[in-house]
Protein backbone atom coordinates (compact mmCIF):
# COMPACT_ATOMS: atom_id res chain seq x y z
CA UNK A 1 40.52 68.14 98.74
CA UNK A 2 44.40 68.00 98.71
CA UNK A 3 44.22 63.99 99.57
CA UNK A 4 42.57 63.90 96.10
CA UNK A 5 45.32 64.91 94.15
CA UNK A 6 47.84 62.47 95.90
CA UNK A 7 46.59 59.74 93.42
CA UNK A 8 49.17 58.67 90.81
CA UNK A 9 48.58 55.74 88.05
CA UNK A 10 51.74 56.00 85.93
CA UNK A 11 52.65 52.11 87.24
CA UNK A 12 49.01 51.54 85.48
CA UNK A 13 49.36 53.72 82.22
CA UNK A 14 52.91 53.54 82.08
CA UNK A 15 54.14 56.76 79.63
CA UNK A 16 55.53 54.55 77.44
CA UNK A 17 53.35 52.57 76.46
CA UNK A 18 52.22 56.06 74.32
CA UNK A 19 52.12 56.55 70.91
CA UNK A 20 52.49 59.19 68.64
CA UNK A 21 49.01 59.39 68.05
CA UNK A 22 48.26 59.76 71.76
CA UNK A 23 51.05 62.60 71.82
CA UNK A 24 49.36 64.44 69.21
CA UNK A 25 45.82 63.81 70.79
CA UNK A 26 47.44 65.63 73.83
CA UNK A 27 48.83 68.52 72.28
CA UNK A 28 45.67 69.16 70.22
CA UNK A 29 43.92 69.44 73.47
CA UNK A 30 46.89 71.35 75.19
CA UNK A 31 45.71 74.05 72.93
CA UNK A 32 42.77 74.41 75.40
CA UNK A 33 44.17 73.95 78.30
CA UNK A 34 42.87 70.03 78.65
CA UNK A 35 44.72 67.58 80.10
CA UNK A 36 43.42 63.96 79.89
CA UNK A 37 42.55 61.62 81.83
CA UNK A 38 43.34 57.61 80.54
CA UNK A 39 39.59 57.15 79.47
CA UNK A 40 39.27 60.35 77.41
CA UNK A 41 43.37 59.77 75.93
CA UNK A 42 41.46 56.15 74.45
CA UNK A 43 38.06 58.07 73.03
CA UNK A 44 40.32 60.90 71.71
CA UNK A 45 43.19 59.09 70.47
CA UNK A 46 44.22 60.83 67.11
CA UNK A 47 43.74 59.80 63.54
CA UNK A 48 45.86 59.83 60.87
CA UNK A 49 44.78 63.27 59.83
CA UNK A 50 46.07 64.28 63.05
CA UNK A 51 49.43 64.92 63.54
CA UNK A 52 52.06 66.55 65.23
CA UNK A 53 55.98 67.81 63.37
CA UNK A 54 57.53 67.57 67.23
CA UNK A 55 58.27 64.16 67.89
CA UNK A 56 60.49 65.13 71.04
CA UNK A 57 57.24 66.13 73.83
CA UNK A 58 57.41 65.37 76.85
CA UNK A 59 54.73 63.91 78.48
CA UNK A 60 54.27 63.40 82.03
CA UNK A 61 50.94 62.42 83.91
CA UNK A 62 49.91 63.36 87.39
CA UNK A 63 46.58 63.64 89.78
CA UNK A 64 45.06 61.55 86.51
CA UNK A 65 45.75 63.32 83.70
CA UNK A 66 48.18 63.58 81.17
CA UNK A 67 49.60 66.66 79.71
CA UNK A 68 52.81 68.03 77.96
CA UNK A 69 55.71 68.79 80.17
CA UNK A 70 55.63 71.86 82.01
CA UNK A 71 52.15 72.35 81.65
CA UNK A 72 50.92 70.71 84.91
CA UNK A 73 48.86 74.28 85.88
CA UNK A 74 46.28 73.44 83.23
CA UNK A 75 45.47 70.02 85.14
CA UNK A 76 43.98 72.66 87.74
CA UNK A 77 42.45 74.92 85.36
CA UNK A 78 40.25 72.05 83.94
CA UNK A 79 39.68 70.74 87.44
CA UNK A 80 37.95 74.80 87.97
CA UNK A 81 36.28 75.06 84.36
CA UNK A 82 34.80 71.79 85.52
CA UNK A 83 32.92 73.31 88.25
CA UNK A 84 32.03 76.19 86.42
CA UNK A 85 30.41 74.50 83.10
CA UNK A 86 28.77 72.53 86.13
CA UNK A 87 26.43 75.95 86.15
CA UNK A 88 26.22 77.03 82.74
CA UNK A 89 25.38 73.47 81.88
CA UNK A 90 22.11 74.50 83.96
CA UNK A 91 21.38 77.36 82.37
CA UNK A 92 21.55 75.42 78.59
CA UNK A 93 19.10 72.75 79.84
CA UNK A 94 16.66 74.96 80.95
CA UNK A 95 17.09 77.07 77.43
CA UNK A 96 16.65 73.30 76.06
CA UNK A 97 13.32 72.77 77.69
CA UNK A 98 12.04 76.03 76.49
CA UNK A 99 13.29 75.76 72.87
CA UNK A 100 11.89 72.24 72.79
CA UNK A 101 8.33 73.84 72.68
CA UNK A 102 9.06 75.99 69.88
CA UNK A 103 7.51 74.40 66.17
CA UNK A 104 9.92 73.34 63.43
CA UNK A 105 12.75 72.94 66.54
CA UNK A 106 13.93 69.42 66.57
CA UNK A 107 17.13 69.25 68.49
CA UNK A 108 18.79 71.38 70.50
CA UNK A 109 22.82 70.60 71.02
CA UNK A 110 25.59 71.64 73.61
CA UNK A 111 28.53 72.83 71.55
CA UNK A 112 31.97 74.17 72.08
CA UNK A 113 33.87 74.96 75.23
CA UNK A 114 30.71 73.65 77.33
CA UNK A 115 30.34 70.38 75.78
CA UNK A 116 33.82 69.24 77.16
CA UNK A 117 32.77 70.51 80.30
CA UNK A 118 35.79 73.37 79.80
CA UNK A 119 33.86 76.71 79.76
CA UNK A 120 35.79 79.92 81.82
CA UNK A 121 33.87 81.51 84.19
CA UNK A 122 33.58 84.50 81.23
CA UNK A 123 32.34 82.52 78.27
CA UNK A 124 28.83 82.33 77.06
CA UNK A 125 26.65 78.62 76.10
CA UNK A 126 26.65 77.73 72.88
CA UNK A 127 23.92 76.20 71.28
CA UNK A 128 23.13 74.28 68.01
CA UNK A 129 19.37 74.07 66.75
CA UNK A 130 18.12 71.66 64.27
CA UNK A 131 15.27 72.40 62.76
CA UNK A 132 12.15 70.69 60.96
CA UNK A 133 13.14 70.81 56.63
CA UNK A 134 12.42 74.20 55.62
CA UNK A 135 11.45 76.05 58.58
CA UNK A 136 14.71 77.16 59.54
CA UNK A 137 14.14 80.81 59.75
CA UNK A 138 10.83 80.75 61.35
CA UNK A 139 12.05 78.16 64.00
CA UNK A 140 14.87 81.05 64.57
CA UNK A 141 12.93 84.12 65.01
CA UNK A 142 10.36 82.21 67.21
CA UNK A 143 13.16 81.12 69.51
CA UNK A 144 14.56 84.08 69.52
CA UNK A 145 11.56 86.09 70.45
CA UNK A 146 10.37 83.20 73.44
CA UNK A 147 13.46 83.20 75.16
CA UNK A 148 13.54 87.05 74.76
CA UNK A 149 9.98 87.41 76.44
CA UNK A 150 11.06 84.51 78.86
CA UNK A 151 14.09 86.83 79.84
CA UNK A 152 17.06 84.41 78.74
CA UNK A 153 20.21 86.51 78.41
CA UNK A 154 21.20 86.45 74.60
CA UNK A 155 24.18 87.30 73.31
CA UNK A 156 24.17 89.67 70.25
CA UNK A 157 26.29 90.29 68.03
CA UNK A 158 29.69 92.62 69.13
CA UNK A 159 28.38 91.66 72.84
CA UNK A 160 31.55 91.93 74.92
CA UNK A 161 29.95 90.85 78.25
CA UNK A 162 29.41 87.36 76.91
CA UNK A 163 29.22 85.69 80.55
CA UNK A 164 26.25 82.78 80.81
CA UNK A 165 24.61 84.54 77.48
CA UNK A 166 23.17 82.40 75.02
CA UNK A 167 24.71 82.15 72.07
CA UNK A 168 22.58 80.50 69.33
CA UNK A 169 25.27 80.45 66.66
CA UNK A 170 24.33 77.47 64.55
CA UNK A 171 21.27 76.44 62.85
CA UNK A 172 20.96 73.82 60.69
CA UNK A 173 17.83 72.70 58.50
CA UNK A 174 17.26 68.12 59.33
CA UNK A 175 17.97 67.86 55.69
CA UNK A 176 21.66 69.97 55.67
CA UNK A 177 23.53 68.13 58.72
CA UNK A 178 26.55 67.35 56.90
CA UNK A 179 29.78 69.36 56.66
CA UNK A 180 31.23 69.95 53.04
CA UNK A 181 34.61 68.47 52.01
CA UNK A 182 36.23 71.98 52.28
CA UNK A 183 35.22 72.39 56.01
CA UNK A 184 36.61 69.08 57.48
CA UNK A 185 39.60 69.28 59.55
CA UNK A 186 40.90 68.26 62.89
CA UNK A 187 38.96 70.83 64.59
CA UNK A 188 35.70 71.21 62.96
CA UNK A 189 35.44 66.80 63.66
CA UNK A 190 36.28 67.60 67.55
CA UNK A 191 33.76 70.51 67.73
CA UNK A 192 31.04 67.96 66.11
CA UNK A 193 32.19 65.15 67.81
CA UNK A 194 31.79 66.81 71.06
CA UNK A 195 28.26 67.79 71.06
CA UNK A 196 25.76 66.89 73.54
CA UNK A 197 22.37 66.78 72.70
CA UNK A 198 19.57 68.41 75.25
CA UNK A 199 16.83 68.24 72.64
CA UNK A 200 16.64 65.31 70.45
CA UNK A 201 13.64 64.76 68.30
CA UNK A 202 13.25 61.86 65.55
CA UNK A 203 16.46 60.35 66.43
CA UNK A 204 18.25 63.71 64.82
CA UNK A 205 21.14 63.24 66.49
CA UNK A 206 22.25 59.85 65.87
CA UNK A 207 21.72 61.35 61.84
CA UNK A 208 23.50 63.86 62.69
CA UNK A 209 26.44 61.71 63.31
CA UNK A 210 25.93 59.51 60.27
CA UNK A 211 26.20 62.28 58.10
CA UNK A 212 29.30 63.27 59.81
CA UNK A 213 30.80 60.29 59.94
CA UNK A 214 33.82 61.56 57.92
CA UNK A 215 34.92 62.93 61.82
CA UNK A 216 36.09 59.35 62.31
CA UNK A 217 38.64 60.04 60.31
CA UNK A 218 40.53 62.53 62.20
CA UNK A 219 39.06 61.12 65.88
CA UNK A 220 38.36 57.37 65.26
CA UNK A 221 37.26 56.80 68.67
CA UNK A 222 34.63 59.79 69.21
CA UNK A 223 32.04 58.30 67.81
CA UNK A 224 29.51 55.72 66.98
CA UNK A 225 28.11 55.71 63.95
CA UNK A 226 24.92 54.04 63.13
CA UNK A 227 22.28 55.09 59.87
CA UNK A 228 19.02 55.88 61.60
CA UNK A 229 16.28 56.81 59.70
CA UNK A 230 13.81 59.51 61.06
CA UNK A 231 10.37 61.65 60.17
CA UNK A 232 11.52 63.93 57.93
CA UNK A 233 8.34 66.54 57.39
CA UNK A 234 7.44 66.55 53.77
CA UNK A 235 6.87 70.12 51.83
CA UNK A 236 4.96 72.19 54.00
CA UNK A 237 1.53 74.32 53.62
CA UNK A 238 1.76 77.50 51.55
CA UNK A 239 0.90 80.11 54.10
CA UNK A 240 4.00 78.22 56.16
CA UNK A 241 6.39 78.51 53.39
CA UNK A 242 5.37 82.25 53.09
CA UNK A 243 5.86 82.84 56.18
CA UNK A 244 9.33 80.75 56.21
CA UNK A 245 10.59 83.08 53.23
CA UNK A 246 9.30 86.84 55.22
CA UNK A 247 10.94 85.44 58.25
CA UNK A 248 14.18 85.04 56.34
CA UNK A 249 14.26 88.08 54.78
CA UNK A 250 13.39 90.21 57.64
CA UNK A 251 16.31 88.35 59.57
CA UNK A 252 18.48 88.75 56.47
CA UNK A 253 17.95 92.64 56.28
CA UNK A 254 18.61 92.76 60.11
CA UNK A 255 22.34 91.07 60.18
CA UNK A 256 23.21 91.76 56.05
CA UNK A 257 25.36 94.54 56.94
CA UNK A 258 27.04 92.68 60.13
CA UNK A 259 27.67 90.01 57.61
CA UNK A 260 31.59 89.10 57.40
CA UNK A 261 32.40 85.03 56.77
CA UNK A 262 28.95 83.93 58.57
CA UNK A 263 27.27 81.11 56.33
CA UNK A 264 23.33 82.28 56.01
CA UNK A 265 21.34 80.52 53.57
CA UNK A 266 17.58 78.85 53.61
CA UNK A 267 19.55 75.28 55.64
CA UNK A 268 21.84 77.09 57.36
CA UNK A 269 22.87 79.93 59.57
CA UNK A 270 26.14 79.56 60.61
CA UNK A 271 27.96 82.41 62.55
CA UNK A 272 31.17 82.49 63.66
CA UNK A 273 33.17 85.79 62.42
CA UNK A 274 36.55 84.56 63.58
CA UNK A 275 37.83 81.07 62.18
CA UNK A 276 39.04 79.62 64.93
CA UNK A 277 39.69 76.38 63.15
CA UNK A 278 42.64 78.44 61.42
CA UNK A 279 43.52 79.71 64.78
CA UNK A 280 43.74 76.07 66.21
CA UNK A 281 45.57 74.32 63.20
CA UNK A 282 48.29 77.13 63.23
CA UNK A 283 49.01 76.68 66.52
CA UNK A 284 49.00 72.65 66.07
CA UNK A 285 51.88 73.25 63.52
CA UNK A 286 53.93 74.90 65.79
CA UNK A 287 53.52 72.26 68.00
């Protein structure tokens, strides 16, 4: 293992030959502890959205990765959280081909942390779950209850031992995939722009990304996007839109008074208590 790390490119990717937009792609993903490697400093290069105040960081690159000066420990760290979101990677695909069996579930996506392959050995697997239009809530409650019987860990909510939980914290309806204008920053375009898909039904990914193509903005690299059309399901039966609404209410009385700045409506259930986005953008200022 050491003769690994004895590699060293800078005569290839000479450090300056960076620009500012690199530097500030770096010390967005400093924030996490994720040094990059030349590959990942081209699909992450920064936007003009993105930005950095300190023009004066140091940069120096070593064992393949880049990172800000005096921060070589975190090339090691990501090297480790590599190995670990190796596991929990195993445990979300196998959630995936359960989920995939439940009706009204359409995709099933890989989000935070684990996407970029940068979970601690602590954290839980985040999911996203698409859902067939207007079936949101029954999709949920189904899923919920399957990988309950099936004896998947699930994380609820003010769960402190979070470690290889599931944690099913966004559900969108096919026909709400797009952020609103107020929600778009720097981080909220990484998080979507990092997803990996498990499940992906009627090409509901490669929508998803249309209808988010606004991330471009901030990371012009991350993604492709191509308009795909898909089968959206038209208005369901009655008995299926009763049963859409009961399921929604009963879920709705169950988490009303847990309720803080969670998003719940009939397309969307959206919880994240703490705005990390906020978190993140602070401490991209300071940098």
């Amino acid at each position: 293992m050491t003769q690994l790390f004895k590699i060293d490119l800078k005569e290839i990717y000479p450090l300056e030959t960076l620009s500012e937009k690199n530097i500030a792609s770096l010390a967005y993903h400093d924030i996490f502890d994720y040094p990059l490697t030349p590959q990942e400093l081209v699909r992450w290069e920064a936007g003009k959205k993105v930005t950095t105040k300190n023009k004066s960081l140091t940069i120096n690159f070593r064992n393949g990765f880049y990172f800000l000066a005096g921060r070589e420990a975190s090339v090691l760290k990501r090297l480790l959280r590599k190995r670990i979101s190796a596991r929990k990677q195993q445990i979300a695909r196998k959630a995936g081909q359960i989920l995939q069996f439940v009706p009204g579930v359409k995709a099933v996506f890989v989000t935070g942390a684990l996407a970029m392959g940068n979970a601690s050995g602590d954290s839980d697997i985040d999911l996203l779950v698409v859902t067939r239009k207007g079936r949101l809530w029954t999709s949920r409650l189904i899923s919920l209850l399957l990988l309950k019987m099936i004896g998947f860990p699930v994380r609820k909510f003010g769960d402190k031992n979070q470690k290889d939980k599931l944690c099913l914290n966004m559900w969108l309806d096919e026909g709400s995939l797009g952020w609103s204008k107020e929600d778009r920053n720097c981080y909220t375009a990484h998080e979507i722009a990092q997803v990996v898909p498990l499940i992906n039904k009627d090409n509901i990914y490669e929508r998803f990304v249309w209808e988010n193509k606004w991330v471009r903005a901030f990371w012009p690299n991350a993604l492709k996007a191509t308009k795909q059309q898909g089968e959206v399901d038209k208005k369901g039966s009655f008995l299926g839109n009763l049963f859409e609404s009961l399921a929604r209410k009963l879920q709705f009385i169950y988490m009303r008074r847990k309720i803080t700045r969670e998003v719940v409506t009939p397309t969307r259930a959206l919880f994240h208590p703490h705005d990390w986005g906020k978190v993140v953008l602070s401490r991209l200022t300071l940098r």
